[in-house]
C-alpha atoms as a PDB file:
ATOM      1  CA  UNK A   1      24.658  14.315 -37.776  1.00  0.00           C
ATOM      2  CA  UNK A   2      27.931  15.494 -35.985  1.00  0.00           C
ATOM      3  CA  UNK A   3      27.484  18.767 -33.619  1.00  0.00           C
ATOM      4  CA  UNK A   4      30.560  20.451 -36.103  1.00  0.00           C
ATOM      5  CA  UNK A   5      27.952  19.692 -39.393  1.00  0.00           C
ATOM      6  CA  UNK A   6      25.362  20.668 -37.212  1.00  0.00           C
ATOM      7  CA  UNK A   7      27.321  24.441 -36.467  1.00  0.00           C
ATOM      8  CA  UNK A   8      28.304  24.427 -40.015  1.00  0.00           C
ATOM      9  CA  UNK A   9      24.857  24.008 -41.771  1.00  0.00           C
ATOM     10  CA  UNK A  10      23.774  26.621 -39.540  1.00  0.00           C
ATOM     11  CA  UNK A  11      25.955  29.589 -40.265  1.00  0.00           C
ATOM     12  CA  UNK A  12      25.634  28.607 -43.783  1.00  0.00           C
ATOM     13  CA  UNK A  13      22.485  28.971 -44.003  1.00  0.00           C
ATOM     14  CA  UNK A  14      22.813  32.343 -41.805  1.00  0.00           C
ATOM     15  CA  UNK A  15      25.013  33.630 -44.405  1.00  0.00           C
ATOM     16  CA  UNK A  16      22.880  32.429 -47.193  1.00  0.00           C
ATOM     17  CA  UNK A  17      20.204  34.908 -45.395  1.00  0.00           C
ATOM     18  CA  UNK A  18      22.198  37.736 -45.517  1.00  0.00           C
ATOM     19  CA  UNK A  19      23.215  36.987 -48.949  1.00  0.00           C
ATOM     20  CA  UNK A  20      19.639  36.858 -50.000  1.00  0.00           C
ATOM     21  CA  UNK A  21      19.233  40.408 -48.057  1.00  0.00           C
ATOM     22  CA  UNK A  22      21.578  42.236 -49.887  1.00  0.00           C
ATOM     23  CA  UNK A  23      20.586  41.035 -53.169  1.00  0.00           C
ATOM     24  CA  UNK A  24      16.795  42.117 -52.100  1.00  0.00           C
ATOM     25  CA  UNK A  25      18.416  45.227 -51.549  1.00  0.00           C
ATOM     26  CA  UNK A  26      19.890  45.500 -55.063  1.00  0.00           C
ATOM     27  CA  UNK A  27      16.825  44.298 -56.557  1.00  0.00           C
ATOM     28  CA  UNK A  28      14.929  47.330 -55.280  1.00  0.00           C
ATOM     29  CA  UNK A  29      17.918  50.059 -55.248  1.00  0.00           C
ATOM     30  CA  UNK A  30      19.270  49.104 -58.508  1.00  0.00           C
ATOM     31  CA  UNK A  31      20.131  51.804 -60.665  1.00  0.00           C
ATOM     32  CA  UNK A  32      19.202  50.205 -63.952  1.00  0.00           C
ATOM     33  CA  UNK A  33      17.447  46.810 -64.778  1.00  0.00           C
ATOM     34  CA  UNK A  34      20.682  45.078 -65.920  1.00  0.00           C
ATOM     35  CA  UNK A  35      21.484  45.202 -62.230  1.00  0.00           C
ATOM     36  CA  UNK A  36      17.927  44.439 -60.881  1.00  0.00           C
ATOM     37  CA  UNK A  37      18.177  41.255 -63.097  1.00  0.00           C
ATOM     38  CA  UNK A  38      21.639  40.237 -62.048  1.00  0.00           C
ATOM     39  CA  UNK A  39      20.440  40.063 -58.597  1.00  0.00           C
ATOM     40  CA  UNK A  40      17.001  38.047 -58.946  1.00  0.00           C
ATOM     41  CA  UNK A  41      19.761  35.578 -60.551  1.00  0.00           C
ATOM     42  CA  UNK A  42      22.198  35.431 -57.697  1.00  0.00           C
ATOM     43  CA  UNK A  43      19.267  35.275 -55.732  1.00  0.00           C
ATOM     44  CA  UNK A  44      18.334  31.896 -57.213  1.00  0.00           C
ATOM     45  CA  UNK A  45      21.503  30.582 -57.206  1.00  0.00           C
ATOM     46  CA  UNK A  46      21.723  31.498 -53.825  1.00  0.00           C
ATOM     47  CA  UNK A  47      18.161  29.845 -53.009  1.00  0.00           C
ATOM     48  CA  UNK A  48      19.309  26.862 -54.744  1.00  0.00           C
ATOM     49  CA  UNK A  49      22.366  26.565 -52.408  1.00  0.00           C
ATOM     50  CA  UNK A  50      20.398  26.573 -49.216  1.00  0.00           C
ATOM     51  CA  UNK A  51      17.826  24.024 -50.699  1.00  0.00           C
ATOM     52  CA  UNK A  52      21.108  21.931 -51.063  1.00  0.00           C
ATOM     53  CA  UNK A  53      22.476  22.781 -47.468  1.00  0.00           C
ATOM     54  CA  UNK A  54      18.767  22.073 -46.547  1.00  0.00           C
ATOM     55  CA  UNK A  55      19.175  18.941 -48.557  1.00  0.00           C
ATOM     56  CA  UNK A  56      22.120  17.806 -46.165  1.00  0.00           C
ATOM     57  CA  UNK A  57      20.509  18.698 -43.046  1.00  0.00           C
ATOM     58  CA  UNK A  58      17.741  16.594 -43.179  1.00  0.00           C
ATOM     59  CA  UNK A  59      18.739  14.203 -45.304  1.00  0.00           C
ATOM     60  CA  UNK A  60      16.298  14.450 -48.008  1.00  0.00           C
ATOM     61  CA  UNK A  61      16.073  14.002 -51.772  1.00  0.00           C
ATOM     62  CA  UNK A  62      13.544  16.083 -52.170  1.00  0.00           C
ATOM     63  CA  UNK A  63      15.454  18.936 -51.554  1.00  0.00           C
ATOM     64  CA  UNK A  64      17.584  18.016 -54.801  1.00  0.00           C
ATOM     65  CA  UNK A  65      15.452  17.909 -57.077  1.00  0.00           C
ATOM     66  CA  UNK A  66      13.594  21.090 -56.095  1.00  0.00           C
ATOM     67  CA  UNK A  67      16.945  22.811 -56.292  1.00  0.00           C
ATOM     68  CA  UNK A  68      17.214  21.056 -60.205  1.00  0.00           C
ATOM     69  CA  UNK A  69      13.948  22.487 -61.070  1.00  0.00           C
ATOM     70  CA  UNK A  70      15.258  26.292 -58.975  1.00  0.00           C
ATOM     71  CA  UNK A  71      17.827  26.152 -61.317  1.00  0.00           C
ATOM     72  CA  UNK A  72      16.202  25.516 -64.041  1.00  0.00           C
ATOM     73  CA  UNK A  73      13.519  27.982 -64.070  1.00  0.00           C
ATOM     74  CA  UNK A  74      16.312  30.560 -62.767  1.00  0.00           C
ATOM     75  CA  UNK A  75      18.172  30.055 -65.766  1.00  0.00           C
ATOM     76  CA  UNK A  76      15.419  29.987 -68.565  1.00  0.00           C
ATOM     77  CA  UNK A  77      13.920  33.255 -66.767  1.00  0.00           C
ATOM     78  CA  UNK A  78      17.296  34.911 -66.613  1.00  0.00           C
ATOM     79  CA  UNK A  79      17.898  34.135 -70.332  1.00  0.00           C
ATOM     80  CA  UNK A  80      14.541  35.683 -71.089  1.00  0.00           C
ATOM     81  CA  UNK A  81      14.670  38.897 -68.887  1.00  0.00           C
ATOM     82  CA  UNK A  82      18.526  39.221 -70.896  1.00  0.00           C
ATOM     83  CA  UNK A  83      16.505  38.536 -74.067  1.00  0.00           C
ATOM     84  CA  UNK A  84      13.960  41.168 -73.143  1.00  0.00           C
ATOM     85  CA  UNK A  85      16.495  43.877 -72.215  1.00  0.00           C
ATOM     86  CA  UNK A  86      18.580  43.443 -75.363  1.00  0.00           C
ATOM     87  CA  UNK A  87      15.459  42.976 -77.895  1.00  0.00           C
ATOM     88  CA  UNK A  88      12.659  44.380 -76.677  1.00  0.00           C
ATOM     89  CA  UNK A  89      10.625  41.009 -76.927  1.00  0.00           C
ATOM     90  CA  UNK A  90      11.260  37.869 -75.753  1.00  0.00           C
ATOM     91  CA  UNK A  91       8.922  35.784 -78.462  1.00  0.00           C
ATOM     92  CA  UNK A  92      10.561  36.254 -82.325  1.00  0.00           C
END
């Protein structure tokens, strides 16, 4: 891998970090649960990315389909928690 990919994986990664930090922060300040939810979701999408970027940096498949199954679960449990909020129950 080129020294420029290298740099580049790395501050994405960084930035990914601090991404992930200020959507902790929402999660636990959040005035009301709509935005507590919001965040756990852009914090999978955002852990998805960086199992991606991981997936580049060393070259691994793995990586790809753990970030499948992230997304995945991050979108059935998103639709449910929605579900929840709006209904009351998540099982009809």
């Amino acid at each position: 891998m080129s020294p420029l990919l290298t740099h580049a994986v790395t501050a994405t990664l960084v930035l990914y970090a601090l991404a992930m930090a200020l959507a902790l922060l929402r999660v636990l300040r959040g005035p009301r649960a709509q935005d507590r939810v919001l965040a756990i979701d852009f914090m999978f999408v955002v852990a998805m990315l960086a199992m991606l970027v991981l997936a580049i940096r060393y070259d691994s498949r793995m990586y790809f389909e753990g970030a499948l199954l992230m997304a995945l679960f991050g979108f059935v449990g998103s639709s449910a928690m929605a579900k929840f909020l709006l209904r009351g129950e998540v099982i009809e």
